[in-house]
Protein backbone atom coordinates (compact mmCIF):
# COMPACT_ATOMS: atom_id res chain seq x y z
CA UNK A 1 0.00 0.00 0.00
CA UNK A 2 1.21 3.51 -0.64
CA UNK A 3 0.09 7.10 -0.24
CA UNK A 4 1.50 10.45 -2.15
CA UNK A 5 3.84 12.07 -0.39
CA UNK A 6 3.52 16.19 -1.38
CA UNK A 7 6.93 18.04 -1.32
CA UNK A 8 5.20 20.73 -3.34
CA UNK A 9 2.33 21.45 -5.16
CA UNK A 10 0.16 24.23 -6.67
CA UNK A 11 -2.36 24.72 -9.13
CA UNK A 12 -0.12 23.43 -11.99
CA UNK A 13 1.86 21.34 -10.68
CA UNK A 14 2.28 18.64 -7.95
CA UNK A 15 5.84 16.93 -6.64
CA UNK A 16 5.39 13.87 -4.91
CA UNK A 17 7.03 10.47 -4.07
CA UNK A 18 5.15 7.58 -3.05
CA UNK A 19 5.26 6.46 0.43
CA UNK A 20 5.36 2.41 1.04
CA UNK A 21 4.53 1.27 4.44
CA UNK A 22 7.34 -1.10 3.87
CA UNK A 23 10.28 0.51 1.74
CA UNK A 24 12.13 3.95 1.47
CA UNK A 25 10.79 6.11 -1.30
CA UNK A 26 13.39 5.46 -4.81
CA UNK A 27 11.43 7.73 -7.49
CA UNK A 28 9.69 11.38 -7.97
CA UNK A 29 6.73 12.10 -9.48
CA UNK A 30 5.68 15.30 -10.93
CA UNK A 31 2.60 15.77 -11.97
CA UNK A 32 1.37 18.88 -14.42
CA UNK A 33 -1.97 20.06 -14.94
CA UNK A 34 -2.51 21.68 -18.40
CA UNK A 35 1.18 22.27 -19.59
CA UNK A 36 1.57 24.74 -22.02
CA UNK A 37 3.11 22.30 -24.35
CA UNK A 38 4.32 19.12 -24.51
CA UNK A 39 5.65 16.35 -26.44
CA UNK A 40 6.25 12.75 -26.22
CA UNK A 41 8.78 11.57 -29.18
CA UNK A 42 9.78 7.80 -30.07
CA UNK A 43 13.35 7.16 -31.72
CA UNK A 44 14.80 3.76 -33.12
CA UNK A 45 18.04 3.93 -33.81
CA UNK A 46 20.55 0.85 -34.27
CA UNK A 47 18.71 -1.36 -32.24
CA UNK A 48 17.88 0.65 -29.16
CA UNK A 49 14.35 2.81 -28.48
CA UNK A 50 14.68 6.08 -26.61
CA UNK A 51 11.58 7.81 -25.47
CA UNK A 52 11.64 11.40 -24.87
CA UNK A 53 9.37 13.45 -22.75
CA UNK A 54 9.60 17.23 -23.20
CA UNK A 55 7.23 19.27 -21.34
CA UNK A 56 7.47 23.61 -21.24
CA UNK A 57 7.33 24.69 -17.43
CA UNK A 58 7.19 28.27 -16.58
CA UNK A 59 9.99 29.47 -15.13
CA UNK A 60 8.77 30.78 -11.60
CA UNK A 61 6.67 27.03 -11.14
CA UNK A 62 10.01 25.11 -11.98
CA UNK A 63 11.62 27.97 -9.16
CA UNK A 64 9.03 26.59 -6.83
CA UNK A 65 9.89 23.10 -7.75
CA UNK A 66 13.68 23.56 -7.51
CA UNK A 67 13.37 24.81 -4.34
CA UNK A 68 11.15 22.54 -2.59
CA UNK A 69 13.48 19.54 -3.85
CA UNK A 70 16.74 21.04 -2.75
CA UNK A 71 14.82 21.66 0.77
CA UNK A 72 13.45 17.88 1.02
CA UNK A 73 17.01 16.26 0.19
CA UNK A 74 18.99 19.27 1.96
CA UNK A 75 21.23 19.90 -0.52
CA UNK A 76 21.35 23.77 0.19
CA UNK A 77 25.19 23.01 1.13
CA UNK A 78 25.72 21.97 -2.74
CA UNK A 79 24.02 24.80 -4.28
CA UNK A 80 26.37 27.11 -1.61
CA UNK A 81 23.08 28.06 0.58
CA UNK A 82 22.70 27.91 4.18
CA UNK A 83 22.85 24.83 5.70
CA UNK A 84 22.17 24.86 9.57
CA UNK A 85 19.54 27.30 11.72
CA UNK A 86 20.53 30.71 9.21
CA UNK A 87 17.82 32.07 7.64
CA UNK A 88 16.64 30.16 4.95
CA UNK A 89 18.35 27.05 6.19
CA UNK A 90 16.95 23.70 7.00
CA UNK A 91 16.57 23.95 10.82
CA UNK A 92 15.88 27.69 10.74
CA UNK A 93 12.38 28.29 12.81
CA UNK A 94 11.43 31.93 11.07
CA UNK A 95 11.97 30.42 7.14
C-alpha cells in the first residue's frame, strides 16, 4: 500500500514520491496540470528505443519546484546556501 507524499504542489503542478509502508521512497513524481506544451517523441536507432518526454514549465513554477526539492534532500550546502539554523536554512524556525 502507498500514499503520495507532497513536497510541493500548486495549481499546476504537484511533486510527490510515493510512500510504502514497507520501503524507502526510490522515485519522484511530478505531476502537471494543463502544460503549455508538450511532447512525447519515439526514436529507433541501431537497435535501441529512446523515449523522450519534453514538457514547457514556466519558469517561476520550476523555481518553486527547484526549491522545494533542494529543501526535502537538503542539498542547500551543494548549491552554496545555508545549511544549519541561518535564515533560509533547513533547521531555521522563522523560514
Amino acid at each position: 500500500m502507498s500514499t503520495k507524499a507532497s513536497i510541493t504542489a500548486g495549481s499546476d503542478h504537484h511533486l510527490y514520491f510515493e510512500e510504502l509502508l514497507d520501503d524507502a521512497p526510490r522515485n519522484v513524481f511530478l505531476e502537471l496540470t494543463n502544460p503549455r506544451e508538450f511532447s512525447i517523441a519515439r526514436d529507433y536507432f541501431h537497435g535501441k528505443t529512446t523515449e523522450n518526454l519534453i514538457v514547457e514549465i514556466p519558469s517561476e513554477v520550476m523555481d518553486d519546484i527547484a526549491i522545494a526539492w533542494i529543501k526535502k534532500r537538503g542539498l542547500q550546502g551543494a548549491v552554496g546556501g545555508p545549511v544549519g539554523a541561518e535564515f533560509g536554512g533547513p533547521d531555521c524556525p522563522w523560514d
